[in-house]
PDB file of N, CA and C in Angstrom:
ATOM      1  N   UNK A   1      21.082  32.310  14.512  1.00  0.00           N
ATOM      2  CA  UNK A   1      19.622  32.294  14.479  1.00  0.00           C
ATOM      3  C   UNK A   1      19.055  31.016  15.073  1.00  0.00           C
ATOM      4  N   UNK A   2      19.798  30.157  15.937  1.00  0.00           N
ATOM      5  CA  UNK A   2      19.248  28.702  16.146  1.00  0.00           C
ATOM      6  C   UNK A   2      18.354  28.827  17.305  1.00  0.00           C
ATOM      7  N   UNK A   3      18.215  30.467  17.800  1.00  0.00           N
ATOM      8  CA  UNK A   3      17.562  30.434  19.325  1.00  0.00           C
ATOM      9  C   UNK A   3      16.226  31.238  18.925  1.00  0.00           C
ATOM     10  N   UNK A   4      16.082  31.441  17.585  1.00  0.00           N
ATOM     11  CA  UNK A   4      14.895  31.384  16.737  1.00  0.00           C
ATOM     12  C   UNK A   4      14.131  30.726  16.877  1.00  0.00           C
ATOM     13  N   UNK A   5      12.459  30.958  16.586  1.00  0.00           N
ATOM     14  CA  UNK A   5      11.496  29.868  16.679  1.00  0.00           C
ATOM     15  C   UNK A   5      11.628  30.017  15.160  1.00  0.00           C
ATOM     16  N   UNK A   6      11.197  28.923  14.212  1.00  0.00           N
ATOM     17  CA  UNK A   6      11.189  28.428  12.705  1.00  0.00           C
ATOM     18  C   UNK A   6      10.158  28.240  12.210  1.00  0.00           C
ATOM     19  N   UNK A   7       9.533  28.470  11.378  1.00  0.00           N
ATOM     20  CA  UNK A   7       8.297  28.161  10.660  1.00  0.00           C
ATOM     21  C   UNK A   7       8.266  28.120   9.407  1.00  0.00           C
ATOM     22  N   UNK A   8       7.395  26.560   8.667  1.00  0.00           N
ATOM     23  CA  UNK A   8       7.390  26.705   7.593  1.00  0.00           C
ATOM     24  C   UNK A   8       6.947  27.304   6.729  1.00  0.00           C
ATOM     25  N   UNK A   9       7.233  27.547   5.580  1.00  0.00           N
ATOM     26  CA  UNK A   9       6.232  28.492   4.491  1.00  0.00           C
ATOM     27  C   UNK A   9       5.177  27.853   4.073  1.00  0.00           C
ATOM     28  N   UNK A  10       4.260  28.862   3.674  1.00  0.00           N
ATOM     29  CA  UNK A  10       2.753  28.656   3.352  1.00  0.00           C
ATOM     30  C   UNK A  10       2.532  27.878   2.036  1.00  0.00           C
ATOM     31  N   UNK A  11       3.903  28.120   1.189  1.00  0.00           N
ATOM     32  CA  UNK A  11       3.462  28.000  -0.344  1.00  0.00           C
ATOM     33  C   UNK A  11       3.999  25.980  -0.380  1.00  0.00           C
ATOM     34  N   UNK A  12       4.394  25.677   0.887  1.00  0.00           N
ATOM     35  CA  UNK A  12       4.878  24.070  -0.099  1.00  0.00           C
ATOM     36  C   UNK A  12       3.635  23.121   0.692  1.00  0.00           C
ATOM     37  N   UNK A  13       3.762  22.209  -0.383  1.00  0.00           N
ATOM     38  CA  UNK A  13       2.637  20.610  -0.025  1.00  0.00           C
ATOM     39  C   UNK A  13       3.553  19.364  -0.075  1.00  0.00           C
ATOM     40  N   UNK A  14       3.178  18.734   1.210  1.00  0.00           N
ATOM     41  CA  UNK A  14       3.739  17.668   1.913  1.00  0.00           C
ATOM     42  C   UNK A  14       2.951  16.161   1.280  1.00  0.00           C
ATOM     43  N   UNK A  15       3.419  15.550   1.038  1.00  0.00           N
ATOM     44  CA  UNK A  15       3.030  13.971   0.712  1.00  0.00           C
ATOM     45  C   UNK A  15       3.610  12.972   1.493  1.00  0.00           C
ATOM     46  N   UNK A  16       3.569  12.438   2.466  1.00  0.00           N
ATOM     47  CA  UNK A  16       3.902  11.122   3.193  1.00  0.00           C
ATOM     48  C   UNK A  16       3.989   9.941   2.303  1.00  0.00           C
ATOM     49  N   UNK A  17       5.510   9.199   2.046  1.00  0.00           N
ATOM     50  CA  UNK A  17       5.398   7.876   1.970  1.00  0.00           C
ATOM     51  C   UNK A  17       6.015   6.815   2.470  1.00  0.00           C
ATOM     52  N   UNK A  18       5.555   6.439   3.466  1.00  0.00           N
ATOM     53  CA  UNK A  18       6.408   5.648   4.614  1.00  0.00           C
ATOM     54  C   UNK A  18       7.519   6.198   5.351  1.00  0.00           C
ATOM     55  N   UNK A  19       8.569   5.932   4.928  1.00  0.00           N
ATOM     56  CA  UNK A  19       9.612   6.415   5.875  1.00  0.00           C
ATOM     57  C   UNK A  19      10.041   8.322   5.034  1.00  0.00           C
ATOM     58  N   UNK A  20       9.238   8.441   4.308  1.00  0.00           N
ATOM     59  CA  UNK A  20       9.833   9.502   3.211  1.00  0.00           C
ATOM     60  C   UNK A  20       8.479  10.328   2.920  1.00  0.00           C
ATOM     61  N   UNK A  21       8.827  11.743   2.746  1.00  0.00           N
ATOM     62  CA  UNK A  21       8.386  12.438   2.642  1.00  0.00           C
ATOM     63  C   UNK A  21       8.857  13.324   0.959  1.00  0.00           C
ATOM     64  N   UNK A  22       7.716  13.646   0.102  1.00  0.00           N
ATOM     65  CA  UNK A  22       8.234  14.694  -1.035  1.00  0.00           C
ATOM     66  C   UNK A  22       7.058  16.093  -0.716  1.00  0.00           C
ATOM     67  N   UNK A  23       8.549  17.113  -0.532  1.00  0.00           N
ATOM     68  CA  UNK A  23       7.807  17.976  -0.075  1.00  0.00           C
ATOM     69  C   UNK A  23       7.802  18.954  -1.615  1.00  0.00           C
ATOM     70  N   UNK A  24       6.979  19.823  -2.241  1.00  0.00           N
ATOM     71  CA  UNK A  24       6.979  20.616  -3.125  1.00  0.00           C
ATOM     72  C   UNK A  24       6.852  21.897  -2.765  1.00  0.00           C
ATOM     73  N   UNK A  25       8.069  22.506  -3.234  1.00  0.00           N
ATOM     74  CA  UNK A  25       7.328  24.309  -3.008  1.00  0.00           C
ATOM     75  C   UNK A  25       6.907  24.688  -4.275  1.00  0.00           C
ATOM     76  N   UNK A  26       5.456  25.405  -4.144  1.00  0.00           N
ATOM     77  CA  UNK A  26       4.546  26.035  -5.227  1.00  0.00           C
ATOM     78  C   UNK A  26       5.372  27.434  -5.489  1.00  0.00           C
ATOM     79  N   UNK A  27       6.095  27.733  -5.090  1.00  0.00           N
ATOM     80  CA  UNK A  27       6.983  29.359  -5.221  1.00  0.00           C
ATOM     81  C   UNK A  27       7.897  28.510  -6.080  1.00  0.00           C
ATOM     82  N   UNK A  28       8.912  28.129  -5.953  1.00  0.00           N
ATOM     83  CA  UNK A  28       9.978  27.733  -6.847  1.00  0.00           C
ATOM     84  C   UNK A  28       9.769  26.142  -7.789  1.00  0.00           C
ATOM     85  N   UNK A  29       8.548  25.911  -7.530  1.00  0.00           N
ATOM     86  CA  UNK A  29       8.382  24.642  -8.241  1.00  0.00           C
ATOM     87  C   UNK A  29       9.549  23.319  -7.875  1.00  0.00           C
ATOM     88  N   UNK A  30      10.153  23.352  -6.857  1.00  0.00           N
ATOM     89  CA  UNK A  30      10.861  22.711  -6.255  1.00  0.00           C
ATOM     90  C   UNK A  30      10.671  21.478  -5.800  1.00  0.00           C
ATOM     91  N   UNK A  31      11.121  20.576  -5.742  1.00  0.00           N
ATOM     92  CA  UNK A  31      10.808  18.863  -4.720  1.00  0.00           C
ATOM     93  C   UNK A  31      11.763  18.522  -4.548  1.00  0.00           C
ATOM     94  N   UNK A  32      11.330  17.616  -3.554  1.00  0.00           N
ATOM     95  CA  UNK A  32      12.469  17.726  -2.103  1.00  0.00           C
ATOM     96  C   UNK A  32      11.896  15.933  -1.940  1.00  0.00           C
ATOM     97  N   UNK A  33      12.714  15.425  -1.533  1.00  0.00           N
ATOM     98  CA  UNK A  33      12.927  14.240  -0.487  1.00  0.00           C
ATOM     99  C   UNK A  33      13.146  14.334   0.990  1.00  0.00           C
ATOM    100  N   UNK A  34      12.248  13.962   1.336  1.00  0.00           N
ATOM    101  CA  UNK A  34      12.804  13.872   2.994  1.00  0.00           C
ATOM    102  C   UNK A  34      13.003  12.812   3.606  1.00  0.00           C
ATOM    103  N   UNK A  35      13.947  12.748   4.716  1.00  0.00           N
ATOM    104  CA  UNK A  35      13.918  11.320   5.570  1.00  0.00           C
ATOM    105  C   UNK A  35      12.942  11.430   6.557  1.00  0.00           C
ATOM    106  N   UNK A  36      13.035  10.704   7.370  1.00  0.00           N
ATOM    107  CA  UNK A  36      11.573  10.650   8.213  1.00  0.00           C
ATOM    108  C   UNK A  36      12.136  11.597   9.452  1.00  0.00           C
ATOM    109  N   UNK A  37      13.371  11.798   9.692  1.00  0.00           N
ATOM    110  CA  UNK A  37      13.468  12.863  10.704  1.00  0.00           C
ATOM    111  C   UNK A  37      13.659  14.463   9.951  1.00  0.00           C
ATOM    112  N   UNK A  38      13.704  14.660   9.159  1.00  0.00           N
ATOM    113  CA  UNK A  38      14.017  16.090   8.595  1.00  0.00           C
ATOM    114  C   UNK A  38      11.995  15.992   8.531  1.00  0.00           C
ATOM    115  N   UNK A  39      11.295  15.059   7.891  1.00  0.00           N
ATOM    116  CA  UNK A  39       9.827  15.281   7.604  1.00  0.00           C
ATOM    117  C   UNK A  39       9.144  15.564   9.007  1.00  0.00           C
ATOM    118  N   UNK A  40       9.590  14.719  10.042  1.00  0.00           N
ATOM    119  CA  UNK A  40       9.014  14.735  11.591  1.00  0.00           C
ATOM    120  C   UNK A  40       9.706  16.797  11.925  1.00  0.00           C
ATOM    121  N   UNK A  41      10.596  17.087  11.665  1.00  0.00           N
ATOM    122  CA  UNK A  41      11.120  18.563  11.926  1.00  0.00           C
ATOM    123  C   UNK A  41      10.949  19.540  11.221  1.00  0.00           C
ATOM    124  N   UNK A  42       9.917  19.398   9.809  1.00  0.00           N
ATOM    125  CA  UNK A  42       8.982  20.322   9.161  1.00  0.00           C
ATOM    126  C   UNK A  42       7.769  20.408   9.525  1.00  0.00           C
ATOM    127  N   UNK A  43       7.110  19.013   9.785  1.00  0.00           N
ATOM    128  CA  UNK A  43       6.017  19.317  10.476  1.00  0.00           C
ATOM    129  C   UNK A  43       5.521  20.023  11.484  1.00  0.00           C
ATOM    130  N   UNK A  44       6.864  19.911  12.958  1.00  0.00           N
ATOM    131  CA  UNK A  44       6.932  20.552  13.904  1.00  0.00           C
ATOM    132  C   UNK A  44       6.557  21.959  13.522  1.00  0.00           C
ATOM    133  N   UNK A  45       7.521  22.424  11.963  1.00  0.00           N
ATOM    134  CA  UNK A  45       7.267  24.058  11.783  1.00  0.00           C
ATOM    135  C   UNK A  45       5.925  24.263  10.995  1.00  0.00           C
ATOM    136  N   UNK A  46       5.386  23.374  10.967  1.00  0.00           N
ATOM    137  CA  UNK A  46       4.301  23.677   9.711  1.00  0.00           C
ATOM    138  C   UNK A  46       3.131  23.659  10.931  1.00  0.00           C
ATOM    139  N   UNK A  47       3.078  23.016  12.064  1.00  0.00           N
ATOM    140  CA  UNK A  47       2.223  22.625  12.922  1.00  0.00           C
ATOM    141  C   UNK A  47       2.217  24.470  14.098  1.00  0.00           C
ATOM    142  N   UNK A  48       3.091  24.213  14.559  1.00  0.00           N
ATOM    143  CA  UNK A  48       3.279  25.241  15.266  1.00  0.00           C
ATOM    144  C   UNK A  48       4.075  26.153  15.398  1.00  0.00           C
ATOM    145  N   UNK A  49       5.309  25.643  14.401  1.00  0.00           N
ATOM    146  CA  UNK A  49       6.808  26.610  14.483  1.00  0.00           C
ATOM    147  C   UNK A  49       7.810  25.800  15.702  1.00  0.00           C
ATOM    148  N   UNK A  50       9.084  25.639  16.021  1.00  0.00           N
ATOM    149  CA  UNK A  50       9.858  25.140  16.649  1.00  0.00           C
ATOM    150  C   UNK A  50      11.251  25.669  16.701  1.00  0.00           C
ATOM    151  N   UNK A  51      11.465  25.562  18.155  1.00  0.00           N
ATOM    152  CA  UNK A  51      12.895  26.200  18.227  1.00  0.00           C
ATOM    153  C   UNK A  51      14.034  24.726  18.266  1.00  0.00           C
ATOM    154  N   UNK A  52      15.230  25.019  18.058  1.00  0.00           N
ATOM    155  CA  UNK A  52      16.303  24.087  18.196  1.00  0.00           C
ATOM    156  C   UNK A  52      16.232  23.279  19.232  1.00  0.00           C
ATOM    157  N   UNK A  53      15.900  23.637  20.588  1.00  0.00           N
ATOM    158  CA  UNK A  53      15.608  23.332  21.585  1.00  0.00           C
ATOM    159  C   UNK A  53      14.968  22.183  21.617  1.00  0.00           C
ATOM    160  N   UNK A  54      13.287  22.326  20.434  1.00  0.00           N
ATOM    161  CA  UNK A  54      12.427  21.320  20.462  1.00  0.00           C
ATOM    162  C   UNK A  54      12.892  20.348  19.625  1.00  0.00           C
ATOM    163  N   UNK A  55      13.659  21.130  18.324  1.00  0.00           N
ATOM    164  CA  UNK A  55      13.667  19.796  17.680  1.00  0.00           C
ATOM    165  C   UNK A  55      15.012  18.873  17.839  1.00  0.00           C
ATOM    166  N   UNK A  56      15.765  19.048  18.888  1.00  0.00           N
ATOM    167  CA  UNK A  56      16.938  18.350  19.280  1.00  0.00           C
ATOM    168  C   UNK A  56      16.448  17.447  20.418  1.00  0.00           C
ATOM    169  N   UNK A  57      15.283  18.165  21.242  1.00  0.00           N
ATOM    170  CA  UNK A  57      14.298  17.307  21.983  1.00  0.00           C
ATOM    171  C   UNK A  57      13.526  15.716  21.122  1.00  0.00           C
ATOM    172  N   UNK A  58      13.307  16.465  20.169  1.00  0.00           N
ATOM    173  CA  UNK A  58      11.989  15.085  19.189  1.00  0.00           C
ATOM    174  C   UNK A  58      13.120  14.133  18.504  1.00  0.00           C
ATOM    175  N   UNK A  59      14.182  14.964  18.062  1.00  0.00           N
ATOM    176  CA  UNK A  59      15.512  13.929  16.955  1.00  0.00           C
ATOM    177  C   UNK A  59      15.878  12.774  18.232  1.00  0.00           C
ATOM    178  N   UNK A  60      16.520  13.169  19.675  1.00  0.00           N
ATOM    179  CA  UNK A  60      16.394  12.256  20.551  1.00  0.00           C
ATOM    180  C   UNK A  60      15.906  11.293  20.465  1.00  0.00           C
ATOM    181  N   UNK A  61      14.904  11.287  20.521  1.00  0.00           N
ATOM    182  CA  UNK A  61      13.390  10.428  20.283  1.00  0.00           C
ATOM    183  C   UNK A  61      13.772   9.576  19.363  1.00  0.00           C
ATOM    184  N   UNK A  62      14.173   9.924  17.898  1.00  0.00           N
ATOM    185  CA  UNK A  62      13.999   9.281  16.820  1.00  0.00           C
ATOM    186  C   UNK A  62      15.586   8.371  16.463  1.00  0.00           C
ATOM    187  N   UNK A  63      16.751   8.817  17.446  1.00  0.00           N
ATOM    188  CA  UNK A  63      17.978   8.264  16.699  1.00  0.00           C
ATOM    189  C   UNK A  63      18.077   7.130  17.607  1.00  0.00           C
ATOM    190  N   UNK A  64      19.088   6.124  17.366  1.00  0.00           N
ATOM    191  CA  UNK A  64      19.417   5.133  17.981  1.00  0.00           C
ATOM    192  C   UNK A  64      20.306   5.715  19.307  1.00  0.00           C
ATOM    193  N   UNK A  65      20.133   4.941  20.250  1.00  0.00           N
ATOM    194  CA  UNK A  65      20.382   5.476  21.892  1.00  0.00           C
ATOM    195  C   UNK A  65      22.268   5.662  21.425  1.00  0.00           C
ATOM    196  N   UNK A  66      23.070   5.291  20.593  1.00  0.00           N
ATOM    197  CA  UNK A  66      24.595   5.600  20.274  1.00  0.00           C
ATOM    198  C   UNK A  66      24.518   7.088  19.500  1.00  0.00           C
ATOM    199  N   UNK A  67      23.775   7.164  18.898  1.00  0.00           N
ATOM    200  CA  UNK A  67      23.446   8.437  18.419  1.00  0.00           C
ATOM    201  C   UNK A  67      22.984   9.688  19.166  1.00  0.00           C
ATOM    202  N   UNK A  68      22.092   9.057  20.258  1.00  0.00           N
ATOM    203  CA  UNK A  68      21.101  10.700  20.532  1.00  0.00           C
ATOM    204  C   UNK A  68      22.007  11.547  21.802  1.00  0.00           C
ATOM    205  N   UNK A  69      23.366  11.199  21.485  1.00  0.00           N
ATOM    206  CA  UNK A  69      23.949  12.125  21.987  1.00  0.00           C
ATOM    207  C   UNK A  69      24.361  13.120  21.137  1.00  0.00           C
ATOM    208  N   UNK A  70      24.126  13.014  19.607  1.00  0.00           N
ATOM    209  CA  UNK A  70      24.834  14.078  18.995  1.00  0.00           C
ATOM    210  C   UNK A  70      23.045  14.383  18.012  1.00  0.00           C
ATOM    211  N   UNK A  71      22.415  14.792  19.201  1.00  0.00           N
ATOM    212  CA  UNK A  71      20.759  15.173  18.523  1.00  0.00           C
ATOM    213  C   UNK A  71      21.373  16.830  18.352  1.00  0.00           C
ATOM    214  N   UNK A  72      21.421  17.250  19.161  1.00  0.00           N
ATOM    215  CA  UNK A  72      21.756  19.066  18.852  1.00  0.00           C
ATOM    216  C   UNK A  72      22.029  19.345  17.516  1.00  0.00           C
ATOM    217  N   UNK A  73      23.545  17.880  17.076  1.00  0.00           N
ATOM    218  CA  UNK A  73      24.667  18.888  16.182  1.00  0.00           C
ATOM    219  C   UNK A  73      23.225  18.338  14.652  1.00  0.00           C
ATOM    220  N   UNK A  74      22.491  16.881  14.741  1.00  0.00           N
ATOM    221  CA  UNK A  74      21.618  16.537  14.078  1.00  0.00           C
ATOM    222  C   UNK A  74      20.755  17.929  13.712  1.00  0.00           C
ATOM    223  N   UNK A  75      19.931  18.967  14.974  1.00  0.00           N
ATOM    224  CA  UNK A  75      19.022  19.228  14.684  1.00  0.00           C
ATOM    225  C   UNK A  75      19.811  20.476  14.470  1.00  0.00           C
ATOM    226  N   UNK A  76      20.264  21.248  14.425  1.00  0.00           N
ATOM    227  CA  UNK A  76      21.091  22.135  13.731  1.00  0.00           C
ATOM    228  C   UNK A  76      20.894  21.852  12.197  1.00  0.00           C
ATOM    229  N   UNK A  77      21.642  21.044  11.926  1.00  0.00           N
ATOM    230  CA  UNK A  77      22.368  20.764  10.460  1.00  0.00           C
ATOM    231  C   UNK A  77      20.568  20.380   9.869  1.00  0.00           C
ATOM    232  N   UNK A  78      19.895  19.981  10.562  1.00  0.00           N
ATOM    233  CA  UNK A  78      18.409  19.749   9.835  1.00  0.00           C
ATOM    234  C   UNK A  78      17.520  21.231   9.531  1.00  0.00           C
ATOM    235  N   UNK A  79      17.678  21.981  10.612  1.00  0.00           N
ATOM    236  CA  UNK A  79      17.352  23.243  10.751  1.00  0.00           C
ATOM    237  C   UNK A  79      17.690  23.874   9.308  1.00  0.00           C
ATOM    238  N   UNK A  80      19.041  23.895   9.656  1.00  0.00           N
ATOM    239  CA  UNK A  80      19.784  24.480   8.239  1.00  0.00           C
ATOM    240  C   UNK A  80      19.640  24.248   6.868  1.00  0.00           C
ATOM    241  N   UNK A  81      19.534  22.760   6.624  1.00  0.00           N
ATOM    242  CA  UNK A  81      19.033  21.989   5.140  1.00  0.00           C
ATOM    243  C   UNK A  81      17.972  22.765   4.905  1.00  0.00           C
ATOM    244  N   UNK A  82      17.187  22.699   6.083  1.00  0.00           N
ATOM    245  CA  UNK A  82      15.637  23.028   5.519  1.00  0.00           C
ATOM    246  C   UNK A  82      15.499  24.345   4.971  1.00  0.00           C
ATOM    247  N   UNK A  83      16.065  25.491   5.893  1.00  0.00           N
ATOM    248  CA  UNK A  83      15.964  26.481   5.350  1.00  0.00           C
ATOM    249  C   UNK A  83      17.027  26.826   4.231  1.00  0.00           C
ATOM    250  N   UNK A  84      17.841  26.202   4.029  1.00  0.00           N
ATOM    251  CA  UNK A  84      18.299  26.326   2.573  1.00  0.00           C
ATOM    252  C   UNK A  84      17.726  25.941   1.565  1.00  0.00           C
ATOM    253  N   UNK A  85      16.981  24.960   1.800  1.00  0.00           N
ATOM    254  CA  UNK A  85      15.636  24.328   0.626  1.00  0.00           C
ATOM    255  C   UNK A  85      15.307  25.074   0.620  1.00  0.00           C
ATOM    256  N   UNK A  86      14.657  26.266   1.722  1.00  0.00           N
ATOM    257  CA  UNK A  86      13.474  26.887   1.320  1.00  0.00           C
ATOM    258  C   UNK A  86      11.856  26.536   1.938  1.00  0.00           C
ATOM    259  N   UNK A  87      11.945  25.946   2.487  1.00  0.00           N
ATOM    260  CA  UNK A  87      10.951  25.390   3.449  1.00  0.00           C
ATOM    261  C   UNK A  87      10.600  26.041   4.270  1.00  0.00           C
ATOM    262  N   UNK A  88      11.479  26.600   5.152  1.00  0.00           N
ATOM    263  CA  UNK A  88      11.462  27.049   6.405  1.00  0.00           C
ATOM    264  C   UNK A  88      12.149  28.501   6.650  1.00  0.00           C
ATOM    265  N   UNK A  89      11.743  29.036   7.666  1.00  0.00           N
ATOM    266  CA  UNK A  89      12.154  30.635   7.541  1.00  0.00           C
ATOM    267  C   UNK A  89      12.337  30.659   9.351  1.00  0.00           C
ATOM    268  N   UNK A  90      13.723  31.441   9.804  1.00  0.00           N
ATOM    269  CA  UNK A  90      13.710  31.863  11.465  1.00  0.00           C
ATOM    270  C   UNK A  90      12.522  33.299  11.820  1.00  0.00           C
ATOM    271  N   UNK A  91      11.673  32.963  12.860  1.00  0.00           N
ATOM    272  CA  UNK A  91      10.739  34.203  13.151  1.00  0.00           C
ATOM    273  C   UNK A  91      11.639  34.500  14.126  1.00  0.00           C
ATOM    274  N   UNK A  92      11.863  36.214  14.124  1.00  0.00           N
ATOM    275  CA  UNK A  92      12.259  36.965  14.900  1.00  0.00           C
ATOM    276  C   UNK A  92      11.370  37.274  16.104  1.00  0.00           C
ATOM    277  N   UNK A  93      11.266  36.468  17.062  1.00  0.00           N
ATOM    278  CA  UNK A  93      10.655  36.179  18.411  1.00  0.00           C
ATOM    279  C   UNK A  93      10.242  37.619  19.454  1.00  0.00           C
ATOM    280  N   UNK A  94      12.216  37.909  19.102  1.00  0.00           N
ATOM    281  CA  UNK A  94      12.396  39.301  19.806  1.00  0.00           C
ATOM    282  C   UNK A  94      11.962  40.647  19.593  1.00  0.00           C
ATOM    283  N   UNK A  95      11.452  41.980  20.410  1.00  0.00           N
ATOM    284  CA  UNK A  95      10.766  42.471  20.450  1.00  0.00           C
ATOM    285  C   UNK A  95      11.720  43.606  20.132  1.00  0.00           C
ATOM    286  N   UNK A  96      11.681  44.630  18.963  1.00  0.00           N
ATOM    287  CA  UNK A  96      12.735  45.314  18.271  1.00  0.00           C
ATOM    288  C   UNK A  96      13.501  46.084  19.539  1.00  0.00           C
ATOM    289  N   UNK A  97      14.858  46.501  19.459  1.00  0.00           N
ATOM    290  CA  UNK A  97      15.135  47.435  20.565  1.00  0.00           C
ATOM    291  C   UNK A  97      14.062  49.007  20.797  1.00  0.00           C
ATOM    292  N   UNK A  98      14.619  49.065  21.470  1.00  0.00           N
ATOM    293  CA  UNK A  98      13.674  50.825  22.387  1.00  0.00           C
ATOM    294  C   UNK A  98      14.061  51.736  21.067  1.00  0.00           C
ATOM    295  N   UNK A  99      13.251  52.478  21.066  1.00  0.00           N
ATOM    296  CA  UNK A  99      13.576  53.829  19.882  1.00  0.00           C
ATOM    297  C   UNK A  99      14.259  53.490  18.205  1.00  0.00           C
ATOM    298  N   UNK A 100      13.830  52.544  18.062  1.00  0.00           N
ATOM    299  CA  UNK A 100      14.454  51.825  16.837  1.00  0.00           C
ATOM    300  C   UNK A 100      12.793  52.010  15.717  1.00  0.00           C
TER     301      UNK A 100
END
């Protein structure tokens, strides 16, 4: 599902504090910690939705130049956290097959 666009759910509220983010979901009464790159790659989905593509594009951005060669395997494994929290959900982009 990583060639998915992602979007966050409606039900959680975001709080910024410096480098950290506590995100709450109102569905499971849940809180979350974020680092400042998993918070910069919810926003992306809360803003407009984002594919792997973009957010291995923005993690670039954010890791140290020894690092942002391994942004992909980063934005994967961030992808994934999130939607195991519960945050985030893959939209099915694609347009169902013919006669289905």
């Amino acid at each position: 599902m990583h060639s998915a666009l992602y979007r966050a759910l409606p039900n959680i509220a975001v709080i910024d504090y410096d480098e950290e983010s506590v995100v709450f979901n109102a569905l499971t009464w849940d809180t979350h910690v974020l680092n400042a790159a998993a918070a910069q790659v919810l926003a992306m989905c809360r803003d407009h939705g984002c594919t792997l593509a973009e957010v291995t594009e923005a993690l670039q951005h954010c890791l140290h130049a020894q690092e942002a060669r391994f942004a992909s395997a980063h934005a994967m494994e961030t992808l994934d956290a999130l939607q195991s929290l519960g945050l985030i959900n893959p939209v099915n982009t694609q347009p169902p097959p013919a006669g289905v």
